[in-house]
C-alpha atoms as a PDB file:
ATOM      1  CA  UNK A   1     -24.995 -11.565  -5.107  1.00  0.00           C
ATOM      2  CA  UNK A   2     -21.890 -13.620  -4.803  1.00  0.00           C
ATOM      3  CA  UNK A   3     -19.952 -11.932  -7.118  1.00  0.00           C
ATOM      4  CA  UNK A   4     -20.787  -8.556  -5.831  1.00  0.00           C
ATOM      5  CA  UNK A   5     -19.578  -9.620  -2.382  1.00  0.00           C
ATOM      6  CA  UNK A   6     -16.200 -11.273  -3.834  1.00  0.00           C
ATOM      7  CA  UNK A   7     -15.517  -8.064  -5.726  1.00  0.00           C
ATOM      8  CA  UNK A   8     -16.240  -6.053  -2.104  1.00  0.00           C
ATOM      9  CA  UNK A   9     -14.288  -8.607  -0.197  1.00  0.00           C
ATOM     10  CA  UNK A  10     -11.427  -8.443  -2.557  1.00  0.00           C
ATOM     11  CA  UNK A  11     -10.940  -4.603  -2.822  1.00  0.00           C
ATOM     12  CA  UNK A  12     -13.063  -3.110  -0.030  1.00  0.00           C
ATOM     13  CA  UNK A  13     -12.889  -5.780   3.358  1.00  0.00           C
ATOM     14  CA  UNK A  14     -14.572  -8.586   4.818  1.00  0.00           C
ATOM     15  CA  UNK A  15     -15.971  -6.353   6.874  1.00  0.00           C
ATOM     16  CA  UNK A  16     -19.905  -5.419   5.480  1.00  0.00           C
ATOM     17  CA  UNK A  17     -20.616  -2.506   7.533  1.00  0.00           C
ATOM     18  CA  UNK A  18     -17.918  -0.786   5.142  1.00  0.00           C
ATOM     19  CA  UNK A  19     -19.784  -1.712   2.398  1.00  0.00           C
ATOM     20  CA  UNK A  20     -21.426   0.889   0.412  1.00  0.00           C
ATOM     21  CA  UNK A  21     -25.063   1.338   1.877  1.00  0.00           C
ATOM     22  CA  UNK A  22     -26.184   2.287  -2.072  1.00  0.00           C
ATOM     23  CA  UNK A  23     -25.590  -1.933  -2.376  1.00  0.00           C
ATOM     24  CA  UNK A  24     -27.889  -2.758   0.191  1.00  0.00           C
ATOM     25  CA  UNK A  25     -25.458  -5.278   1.212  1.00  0.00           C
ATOM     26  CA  UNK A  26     -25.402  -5.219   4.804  1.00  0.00           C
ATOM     27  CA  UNK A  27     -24.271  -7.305   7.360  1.00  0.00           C
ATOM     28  CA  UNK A  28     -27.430  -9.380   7.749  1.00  0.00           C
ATOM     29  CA  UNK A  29     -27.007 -10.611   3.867  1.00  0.00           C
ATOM     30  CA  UNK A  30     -23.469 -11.566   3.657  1.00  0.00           C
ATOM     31  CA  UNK A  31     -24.099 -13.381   7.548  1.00  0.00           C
ATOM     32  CA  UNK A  32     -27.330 -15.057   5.508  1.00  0.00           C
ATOM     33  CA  UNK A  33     -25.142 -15.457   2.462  1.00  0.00           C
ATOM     34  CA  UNK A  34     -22.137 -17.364   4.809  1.00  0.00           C
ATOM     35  CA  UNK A  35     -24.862 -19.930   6.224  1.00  0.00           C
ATOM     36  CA  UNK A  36     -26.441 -21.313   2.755  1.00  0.00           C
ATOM     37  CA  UNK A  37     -25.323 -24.283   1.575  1.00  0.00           C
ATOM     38  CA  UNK A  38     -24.950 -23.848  -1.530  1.00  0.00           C
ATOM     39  CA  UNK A  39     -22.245 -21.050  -0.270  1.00  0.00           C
ATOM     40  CA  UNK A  40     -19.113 -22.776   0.034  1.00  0.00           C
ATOM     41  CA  UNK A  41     -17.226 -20.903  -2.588  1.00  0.00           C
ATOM     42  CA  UNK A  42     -18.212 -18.107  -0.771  1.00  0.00           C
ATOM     43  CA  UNK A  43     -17.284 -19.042   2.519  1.00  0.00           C
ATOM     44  CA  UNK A  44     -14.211 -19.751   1.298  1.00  0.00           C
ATOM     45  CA  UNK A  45     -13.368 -16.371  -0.620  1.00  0.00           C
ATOM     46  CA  UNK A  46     -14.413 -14.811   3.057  1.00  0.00           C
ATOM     47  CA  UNK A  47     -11.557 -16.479   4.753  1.00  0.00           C
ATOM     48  CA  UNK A  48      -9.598 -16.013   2.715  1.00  0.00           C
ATOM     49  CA  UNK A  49     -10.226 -12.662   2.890  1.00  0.00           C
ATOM     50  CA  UNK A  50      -9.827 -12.227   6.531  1.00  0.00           C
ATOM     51  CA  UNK A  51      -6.059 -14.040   6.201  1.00  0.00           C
ATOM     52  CA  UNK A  52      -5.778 -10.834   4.190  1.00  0.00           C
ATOM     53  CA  UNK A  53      -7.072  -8.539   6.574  1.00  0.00           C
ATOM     54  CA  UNK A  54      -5.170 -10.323   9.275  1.00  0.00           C
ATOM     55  CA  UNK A  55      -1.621  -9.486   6.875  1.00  0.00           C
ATOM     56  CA  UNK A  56      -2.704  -5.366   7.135  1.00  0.00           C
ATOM     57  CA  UNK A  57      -3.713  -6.116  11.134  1.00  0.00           C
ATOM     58  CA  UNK A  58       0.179  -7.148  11.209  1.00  0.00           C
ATOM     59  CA  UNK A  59       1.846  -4.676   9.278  1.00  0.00           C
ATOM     60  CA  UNK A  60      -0.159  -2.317  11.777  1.00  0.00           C
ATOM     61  CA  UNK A  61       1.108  -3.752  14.478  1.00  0.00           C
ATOM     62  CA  UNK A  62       4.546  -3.061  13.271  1.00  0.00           C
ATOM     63  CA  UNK A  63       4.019  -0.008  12.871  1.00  0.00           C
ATOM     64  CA  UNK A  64       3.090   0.648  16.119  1.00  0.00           C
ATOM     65  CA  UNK A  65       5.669  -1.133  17.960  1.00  0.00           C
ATOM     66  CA  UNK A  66       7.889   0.446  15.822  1.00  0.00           C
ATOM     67  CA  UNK A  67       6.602   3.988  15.655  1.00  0.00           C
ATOM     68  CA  UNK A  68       4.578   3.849  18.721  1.00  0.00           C
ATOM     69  CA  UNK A  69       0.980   5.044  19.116  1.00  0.00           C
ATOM     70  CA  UNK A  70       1.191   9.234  19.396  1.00  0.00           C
ATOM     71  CA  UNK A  71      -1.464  10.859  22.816  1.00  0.00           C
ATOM     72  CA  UNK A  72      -1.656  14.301  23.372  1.00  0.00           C
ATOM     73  CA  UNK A  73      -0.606  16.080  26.262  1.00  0.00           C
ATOM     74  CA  UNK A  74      -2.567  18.870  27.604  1.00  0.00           C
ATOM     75  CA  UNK A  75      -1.486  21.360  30.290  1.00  0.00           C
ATOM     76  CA  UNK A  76      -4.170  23.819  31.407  1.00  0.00           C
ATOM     77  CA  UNK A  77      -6.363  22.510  28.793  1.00  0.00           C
ATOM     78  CA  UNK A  78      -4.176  23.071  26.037  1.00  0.00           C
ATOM     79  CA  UNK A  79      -2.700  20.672  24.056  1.00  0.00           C
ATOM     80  CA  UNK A  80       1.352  21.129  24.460  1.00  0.00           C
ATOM     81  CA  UNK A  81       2.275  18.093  22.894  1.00  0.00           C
ATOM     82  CA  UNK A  82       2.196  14.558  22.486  1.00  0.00           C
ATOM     83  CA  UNK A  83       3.725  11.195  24.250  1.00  0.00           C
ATOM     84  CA  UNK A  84       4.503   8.189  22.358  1.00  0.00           C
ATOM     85  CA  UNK A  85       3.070   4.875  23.995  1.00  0.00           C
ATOM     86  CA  UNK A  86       4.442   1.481  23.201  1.00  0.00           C
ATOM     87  CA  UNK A  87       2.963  -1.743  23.890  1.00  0.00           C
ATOM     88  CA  UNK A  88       4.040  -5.250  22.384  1.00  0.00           C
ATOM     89  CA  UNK A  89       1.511  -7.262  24.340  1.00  0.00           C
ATOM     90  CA  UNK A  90      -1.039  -7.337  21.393  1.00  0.00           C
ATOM     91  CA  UNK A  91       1.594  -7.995  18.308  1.00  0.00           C
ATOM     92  CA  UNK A  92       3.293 -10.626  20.262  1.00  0.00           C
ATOM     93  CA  UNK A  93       0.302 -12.412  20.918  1.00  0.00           C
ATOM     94  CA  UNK A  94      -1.244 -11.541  17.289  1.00  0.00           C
ATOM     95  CA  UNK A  95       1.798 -12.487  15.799  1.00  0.00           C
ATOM     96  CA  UNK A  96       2.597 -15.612  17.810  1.00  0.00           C
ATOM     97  CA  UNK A  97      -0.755 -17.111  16.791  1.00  0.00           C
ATOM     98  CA  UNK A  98      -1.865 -15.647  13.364  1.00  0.00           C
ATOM     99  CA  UNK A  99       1.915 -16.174  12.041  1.00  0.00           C
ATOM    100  CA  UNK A 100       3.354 -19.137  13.646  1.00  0.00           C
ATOM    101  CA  UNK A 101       5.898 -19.684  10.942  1.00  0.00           C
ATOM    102  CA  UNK A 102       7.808 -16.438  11.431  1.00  0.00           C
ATOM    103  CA  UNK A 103       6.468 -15.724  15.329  1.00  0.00           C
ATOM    104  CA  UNK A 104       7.284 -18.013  18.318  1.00  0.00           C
ATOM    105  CA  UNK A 105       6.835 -21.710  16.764  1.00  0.00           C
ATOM    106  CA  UNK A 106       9.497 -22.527  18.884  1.00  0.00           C
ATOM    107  CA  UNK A 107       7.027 -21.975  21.603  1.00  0.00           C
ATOM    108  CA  UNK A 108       4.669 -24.534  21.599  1.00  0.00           C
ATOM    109  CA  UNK A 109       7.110 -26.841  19.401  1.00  0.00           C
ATOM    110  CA  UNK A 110       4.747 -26.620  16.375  1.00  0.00           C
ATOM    111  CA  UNK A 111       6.229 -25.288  12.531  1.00  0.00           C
ATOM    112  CA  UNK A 112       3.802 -23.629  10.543  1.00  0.00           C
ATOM    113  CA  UNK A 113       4.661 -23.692   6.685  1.00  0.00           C
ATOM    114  CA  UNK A 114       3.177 -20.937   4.311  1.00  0.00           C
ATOM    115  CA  UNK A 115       4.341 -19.227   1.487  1.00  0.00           C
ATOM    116  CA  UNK A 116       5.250 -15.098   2.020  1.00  0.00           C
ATOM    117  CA  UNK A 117       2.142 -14.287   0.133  1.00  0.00           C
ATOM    118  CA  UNK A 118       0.045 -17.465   0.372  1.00  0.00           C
ATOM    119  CA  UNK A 119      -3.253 -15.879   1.927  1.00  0.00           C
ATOM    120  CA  UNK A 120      -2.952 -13.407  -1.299  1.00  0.00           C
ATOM    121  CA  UNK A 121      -2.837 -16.402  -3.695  1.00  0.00           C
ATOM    122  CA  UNK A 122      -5.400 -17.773  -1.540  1.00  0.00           C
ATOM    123  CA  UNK A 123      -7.896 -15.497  -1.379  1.00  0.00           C
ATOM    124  CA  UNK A 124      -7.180 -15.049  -5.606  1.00  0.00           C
ATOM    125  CA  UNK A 125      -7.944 -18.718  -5.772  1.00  0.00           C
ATOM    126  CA  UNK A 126     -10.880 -18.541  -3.767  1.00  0.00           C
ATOM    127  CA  UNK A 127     -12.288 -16.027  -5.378  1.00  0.00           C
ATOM    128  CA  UNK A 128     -11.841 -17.563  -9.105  1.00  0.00           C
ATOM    129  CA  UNK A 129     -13.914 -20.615  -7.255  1.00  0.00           C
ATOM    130  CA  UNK A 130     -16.546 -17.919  -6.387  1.00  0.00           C
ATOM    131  CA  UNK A 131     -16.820 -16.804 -10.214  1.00  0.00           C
ATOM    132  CA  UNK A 132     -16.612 -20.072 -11.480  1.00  0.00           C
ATOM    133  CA  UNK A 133     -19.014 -21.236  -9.230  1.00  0.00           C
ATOM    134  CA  UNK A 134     -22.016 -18.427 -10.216  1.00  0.00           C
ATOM    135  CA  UNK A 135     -21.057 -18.864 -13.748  1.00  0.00           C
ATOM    136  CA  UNK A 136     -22.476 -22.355 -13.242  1.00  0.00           C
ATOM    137  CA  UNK A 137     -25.074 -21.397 -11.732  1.00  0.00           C
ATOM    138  CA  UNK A 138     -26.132 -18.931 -13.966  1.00  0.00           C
ATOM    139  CA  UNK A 139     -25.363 -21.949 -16.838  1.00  0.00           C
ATOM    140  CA  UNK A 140     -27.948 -24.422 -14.600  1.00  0.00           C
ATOM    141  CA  UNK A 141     -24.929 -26.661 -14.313  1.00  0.00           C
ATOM    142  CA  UNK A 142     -23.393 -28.578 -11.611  1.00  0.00           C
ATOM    143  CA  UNK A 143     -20.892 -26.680  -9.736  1.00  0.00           C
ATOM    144  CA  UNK A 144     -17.295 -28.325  -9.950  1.00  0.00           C
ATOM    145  CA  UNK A 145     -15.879 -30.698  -7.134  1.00  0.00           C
ATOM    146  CA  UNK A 146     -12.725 -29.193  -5.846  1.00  0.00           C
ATOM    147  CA  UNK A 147      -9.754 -30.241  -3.437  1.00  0.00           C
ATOM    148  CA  UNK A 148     -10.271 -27.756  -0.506  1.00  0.00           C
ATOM    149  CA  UNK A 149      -7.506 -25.026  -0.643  1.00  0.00           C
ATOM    150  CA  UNK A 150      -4.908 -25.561   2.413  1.00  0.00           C
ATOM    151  CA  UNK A 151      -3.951 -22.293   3.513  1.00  0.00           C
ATOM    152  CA  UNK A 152      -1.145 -23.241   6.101  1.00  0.00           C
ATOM    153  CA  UNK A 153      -0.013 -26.250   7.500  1.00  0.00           C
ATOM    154  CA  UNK A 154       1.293 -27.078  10.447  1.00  0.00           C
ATOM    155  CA  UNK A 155       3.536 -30.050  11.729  1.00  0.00           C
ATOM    156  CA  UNK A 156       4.966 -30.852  15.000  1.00  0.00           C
ATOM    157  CA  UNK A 157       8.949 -30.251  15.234  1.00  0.00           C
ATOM    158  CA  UNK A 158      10.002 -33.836  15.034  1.00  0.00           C
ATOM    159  CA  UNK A 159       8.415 -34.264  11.385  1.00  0.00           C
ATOM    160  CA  UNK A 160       9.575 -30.619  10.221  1.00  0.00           C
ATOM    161  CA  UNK A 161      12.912 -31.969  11.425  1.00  0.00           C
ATOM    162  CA  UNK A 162      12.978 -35.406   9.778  1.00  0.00           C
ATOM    163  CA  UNK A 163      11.476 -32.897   6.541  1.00  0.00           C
ATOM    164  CA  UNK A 164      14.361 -30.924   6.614  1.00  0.00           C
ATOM    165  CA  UNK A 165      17.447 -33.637   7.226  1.00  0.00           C
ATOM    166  CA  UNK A 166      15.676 -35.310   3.963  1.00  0.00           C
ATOM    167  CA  UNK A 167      15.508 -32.776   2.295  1.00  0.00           C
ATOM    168  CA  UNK A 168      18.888 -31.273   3.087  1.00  0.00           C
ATOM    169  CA  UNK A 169      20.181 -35.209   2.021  1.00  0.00           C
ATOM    170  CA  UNK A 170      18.924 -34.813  -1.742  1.00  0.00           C
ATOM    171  CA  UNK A 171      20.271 -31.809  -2.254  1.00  0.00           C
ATOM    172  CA  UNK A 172      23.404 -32.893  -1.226  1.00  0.00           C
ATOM    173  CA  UNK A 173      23.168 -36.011  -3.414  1.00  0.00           C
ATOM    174  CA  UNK A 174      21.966 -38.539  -0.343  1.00  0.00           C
ATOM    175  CA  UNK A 175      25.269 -38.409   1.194  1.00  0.00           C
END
């Protein structure tokens, strides 16, 4: 069942109610499937997954406070046209907090460090766990131990800028 559920998470969502209802793979299994133990492969795919979703949440949000969101306008209950609406309070705070590397680290004095398409490698990783792990299963052998994947990391501002100055002195040499 794993596998079927990386493969859906991977192309379809994390989401199970978009699942296809020919799987019977509703909500209830992949909620029953995230509390097992034996899971954590899983688990991990899932977040993955939902750093993912988060990326197409964001380029959404662009989109709309870009292009704004389009409401008809009716006038004797006709439709005559349409308004555009703009509102930045939900990217800013989406973005601030989902994507503190690019969005407002300056805020709270925190750096957040992640590569441009780290949840993508990510969730790829995770999900070559997920195989790996019901291919030993399947075997009747022990699952392999595994570092757990760091998908950002953040550092306060004084360490990102002691980071930086060192870095910045070996590429110029130490001087």
């Amino acid at each position: 069942m794993e596998v079927v559920f990386a493969s859906l998470l991977v192309r379809v969502s994390p989401n199970p109610i978009r699942y296809p209802p020919s799987l019977n793979l509703g909500r209830t299994s992949a909620y029953a499937l995230l509390t097992r133990s034996d899971a954590t492969s899983f688990r991990i795919a899932w977040d993955a997954a939902l750093d993912v979703g988060m990326q197409r949440l964001e380029a959404s949000l662009i989109s709309r406070t870009i292009n704004g969101t389009a409401r008809p306008v009716f006038y004797h209950g006709e439709q005559v046209g349409e308004r555009r609406y703009y509102n930045d309070r939900t990217a800013m705070f989406l973005l601030r907090y989902r994507q503190p590397e690019r969005f407002g680290s300056w805020r709270d004095q925190t750096i957040g460090q992640r590569a441009p398409d780290g949840a993508a490698l990510s969730l790829a990783q995770a999900v070559d766990h997920m195989m790996e792990d019901a291919a030993a299963d399947d075997l009747g052998i022990t699952r392999p131990r595994r570092p757990p994947l760091v998908l950002r990391r953040t550092i306060d501002r004084q360490t990102w800028e002691a980071e930086t100055k060192a870095s910045k002195m070996r590429n110029r040499g130490g001087t």
